[in-house]
Protein backbone atom coordinates (compact mmCIF):
# COMPACT_ATOMS: atom_id res chain seq x y z
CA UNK A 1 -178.50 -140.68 95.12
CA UNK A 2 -178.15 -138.06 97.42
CA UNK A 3 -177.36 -138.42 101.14
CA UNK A 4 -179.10 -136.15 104.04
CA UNK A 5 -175.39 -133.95 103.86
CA UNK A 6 -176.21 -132.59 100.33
CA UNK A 7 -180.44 -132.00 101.21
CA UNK A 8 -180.65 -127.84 100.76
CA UNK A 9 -183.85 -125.61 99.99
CA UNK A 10 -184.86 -126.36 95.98
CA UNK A 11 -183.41 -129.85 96.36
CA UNK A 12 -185.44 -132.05 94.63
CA UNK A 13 -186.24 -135.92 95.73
CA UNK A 14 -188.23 -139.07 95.19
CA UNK A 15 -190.20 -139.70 98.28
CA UNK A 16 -193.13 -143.00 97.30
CA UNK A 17 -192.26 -142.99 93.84
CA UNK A 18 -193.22 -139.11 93.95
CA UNK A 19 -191.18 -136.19 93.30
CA UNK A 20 -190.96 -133.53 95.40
CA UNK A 21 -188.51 -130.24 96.02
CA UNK A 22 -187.40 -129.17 99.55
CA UNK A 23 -189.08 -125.79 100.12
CA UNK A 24 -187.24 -125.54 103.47
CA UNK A 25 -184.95 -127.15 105.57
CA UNK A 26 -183.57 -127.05 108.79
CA UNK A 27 -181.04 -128.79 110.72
CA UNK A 28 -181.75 -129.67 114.94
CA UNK A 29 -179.36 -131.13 117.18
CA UNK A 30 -181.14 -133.87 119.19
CA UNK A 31 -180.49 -135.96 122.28
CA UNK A 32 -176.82 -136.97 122.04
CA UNK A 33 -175.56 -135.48 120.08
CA UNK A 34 -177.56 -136.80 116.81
CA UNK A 35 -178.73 -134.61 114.43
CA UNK A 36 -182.29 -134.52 112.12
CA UNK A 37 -183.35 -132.48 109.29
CA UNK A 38 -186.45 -131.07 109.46
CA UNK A 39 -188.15 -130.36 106.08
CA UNK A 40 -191.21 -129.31 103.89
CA UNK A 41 -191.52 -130.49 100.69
CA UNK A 42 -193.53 -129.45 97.97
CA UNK A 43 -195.01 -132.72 95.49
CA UNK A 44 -194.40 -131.21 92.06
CA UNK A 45 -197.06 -132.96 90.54
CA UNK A 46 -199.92 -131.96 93.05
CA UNK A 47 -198.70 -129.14 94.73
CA UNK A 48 -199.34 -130.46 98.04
CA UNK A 49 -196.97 -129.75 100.74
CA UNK A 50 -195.90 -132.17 103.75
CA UNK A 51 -193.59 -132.08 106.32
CA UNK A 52 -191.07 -135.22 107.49
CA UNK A 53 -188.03 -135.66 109.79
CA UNK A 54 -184.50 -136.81 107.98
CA UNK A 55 -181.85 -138.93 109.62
CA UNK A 56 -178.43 -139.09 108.62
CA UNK A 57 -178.29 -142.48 107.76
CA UNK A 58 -181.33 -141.77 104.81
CA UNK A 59 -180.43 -141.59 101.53
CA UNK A 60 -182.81 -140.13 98.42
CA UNK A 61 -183.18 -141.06 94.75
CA UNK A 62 -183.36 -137.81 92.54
CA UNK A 63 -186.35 -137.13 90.48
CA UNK A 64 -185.04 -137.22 86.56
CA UNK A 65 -186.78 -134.24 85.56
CA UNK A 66 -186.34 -132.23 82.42
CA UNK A 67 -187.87 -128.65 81.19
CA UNK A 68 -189.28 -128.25 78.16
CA UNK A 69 -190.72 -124.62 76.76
CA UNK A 70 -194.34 -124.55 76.48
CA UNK A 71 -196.78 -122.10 75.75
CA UNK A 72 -200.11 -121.22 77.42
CA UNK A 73 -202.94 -120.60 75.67
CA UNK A 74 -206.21 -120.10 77.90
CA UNK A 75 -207.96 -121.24 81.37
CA UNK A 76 -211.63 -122.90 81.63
CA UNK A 77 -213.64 -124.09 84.50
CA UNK A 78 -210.63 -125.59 86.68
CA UNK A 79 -208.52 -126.69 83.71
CA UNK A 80 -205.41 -124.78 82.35
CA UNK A 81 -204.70 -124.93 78.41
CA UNK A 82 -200.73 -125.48 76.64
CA UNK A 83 -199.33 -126.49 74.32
CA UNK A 84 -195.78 -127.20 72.22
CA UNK A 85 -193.95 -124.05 71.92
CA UNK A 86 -193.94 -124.30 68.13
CA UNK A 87 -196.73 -126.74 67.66
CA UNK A 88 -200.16 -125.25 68.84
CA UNK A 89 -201.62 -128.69 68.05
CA UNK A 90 -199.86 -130.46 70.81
CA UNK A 91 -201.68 -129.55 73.84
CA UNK A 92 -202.49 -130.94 77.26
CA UNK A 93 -203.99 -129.75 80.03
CA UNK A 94 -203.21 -129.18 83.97
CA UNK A 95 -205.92 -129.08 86.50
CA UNK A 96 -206.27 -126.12 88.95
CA UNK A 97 -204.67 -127.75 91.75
CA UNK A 98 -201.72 -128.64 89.93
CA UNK A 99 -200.87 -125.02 88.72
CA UNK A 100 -201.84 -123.60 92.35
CA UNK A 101 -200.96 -119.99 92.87
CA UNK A 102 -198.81 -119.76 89.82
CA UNK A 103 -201.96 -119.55 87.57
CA UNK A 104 -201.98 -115.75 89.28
CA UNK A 105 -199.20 -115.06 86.67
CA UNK A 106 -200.23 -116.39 83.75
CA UNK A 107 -201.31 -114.23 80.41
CA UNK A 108 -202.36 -115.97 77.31
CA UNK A 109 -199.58 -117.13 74.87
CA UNK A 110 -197.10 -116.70 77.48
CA UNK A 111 -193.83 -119.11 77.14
CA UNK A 112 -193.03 -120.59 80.02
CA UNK A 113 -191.52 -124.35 81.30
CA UNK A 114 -193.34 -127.31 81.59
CA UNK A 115 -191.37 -129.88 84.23
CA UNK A 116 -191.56 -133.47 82.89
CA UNK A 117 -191.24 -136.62 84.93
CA UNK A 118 -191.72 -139.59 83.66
CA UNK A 119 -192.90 -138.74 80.06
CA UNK A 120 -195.65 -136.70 81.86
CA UNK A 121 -195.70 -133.25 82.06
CA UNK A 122 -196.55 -132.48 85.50
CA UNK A 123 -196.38 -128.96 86.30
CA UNK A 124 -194.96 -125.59 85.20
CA UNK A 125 -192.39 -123.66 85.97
CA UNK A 126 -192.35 -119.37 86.13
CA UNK A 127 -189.39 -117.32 85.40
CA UNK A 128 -188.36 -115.64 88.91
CA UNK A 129 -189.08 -112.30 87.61
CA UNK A 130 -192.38 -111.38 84.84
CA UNK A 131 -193.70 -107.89 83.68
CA UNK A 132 -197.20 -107.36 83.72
CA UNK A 133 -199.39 -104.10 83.00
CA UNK A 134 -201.51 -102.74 85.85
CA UNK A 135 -205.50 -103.31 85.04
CA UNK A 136 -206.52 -101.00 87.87
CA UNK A 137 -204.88 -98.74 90.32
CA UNK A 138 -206.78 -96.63 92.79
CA UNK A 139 -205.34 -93.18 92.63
CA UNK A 140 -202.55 -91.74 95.04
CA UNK A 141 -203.87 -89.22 97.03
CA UNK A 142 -202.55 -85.92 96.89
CA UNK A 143 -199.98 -85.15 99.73
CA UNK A 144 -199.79 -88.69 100.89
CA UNK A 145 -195.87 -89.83 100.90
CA UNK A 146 -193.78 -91.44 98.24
CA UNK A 147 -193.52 -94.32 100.32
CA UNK A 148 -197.04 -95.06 100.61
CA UNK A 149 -198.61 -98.62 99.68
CA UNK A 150 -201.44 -99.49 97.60
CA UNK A 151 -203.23 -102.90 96.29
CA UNK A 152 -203.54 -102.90 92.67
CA UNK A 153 -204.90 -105.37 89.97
CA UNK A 154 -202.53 -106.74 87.57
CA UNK A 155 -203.83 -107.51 84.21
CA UNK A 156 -203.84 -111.43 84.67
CA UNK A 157 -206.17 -110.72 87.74
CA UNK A 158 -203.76 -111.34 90.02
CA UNK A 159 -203.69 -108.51 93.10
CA UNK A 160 -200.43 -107.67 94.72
CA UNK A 161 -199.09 -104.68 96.59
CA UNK A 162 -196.76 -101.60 94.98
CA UNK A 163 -195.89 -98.51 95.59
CA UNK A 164 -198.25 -95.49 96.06
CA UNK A 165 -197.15 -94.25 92.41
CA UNK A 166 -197.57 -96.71 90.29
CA UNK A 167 -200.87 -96.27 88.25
CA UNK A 168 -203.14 -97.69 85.88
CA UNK A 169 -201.20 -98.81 82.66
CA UNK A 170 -197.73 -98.87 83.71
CA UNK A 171 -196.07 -102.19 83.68
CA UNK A 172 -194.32 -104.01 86.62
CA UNK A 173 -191.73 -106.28 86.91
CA UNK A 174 -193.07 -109.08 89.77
CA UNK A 175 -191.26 -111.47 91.39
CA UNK A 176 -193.12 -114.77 91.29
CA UNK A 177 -191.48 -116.82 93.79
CA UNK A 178 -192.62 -113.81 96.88
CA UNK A 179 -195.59 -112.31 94.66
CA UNK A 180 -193.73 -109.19 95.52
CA UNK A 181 -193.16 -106.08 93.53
CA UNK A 182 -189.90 -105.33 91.69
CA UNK A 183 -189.60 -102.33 90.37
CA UNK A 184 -191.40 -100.53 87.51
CA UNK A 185 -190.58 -100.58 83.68
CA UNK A 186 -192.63 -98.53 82.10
């Protein structure tokens, strides 16, 4: 159990027989004295995100969720395709929804975790940091600065900003968690 003193950002909790992780949290002094937390959570299985008040006297069951490596194989329609790490005939599928903006980052046969609550895999999980090669990059433009900005397409699709001299082919390290640009590896 834990008790509204030990809630934090990437807790994770069991809210009607749900689980869910605390995206943010933040702590407001009310009327006399008495203090709420203030919180969005994230339901791992659907991606939805909601928003409640927390009292001191609450308490929370923890989600027993493990990880298990996976391995993704291909999208169609809204479905996403995995399966075992070392057994490509032990698939399952997650819907769109379920995968959300993550599916921006995956390439086929990537390894990657699958969470598992219940005996049900649920969702995945990215590493913080991926490299991907850039698909297309419009070219810098002579003069401009070093510190210009440019959108580019990554090669699973996925569009993010980088800096003005990165170009088509070179691979970038992206951090999944702000869709932001690392640095560049190669």
């Amino acid at each position: 159990m834990l008790s509204y003193s030990e809630l934090k950002r990437k807790s994770r909790i069991i809210i009607d027989k749900e689980p869910y992780e605390i995206i943010e949290a933040r702590s407001t002094v009310k009327a006399r004295g008495s203090s709420v937390l203030q919180v969005k959570l994230r339901n791992l299985k659907t991606e939805n995100v909601i928003s409640r008040t927390f009292h001191p006297s609450d308490n929370f069951e923890e989600p027993d969720i493990s990880k298990s490596e996976v391995k993704f194989l291909y999208s169609h329609k809204n479905k996403f395709v995995f399966s075992e790490k070392d057994n490509p005939s032990k698939r399952f599928e997650l819907m769109v929804q379920q995968v959300g903006e993550k599916a921006d980052f995956l390439k086929p046969n990537q390894i990657i975790e699958a969470l598992i609550f219940k005996n049900e895999v649920i969702n995945i999980s990215l590493p913080v940091k991926i490299n991907l090669r850039v698909k297309e990059a419009p070219p810098s433009v002579k003069g401009e600065s070093q510190s210009g900005n440019k959108t580019v397409l990554l090669e699973t699709k996925a569009k993010i900003t980088v800096p003005s001299f990165i170009k088509t082919g070179d691979i970038v390290e992206i951090n999944t968690e702000t869709r932001e640009y690392v640095r560049r590896i190669e």
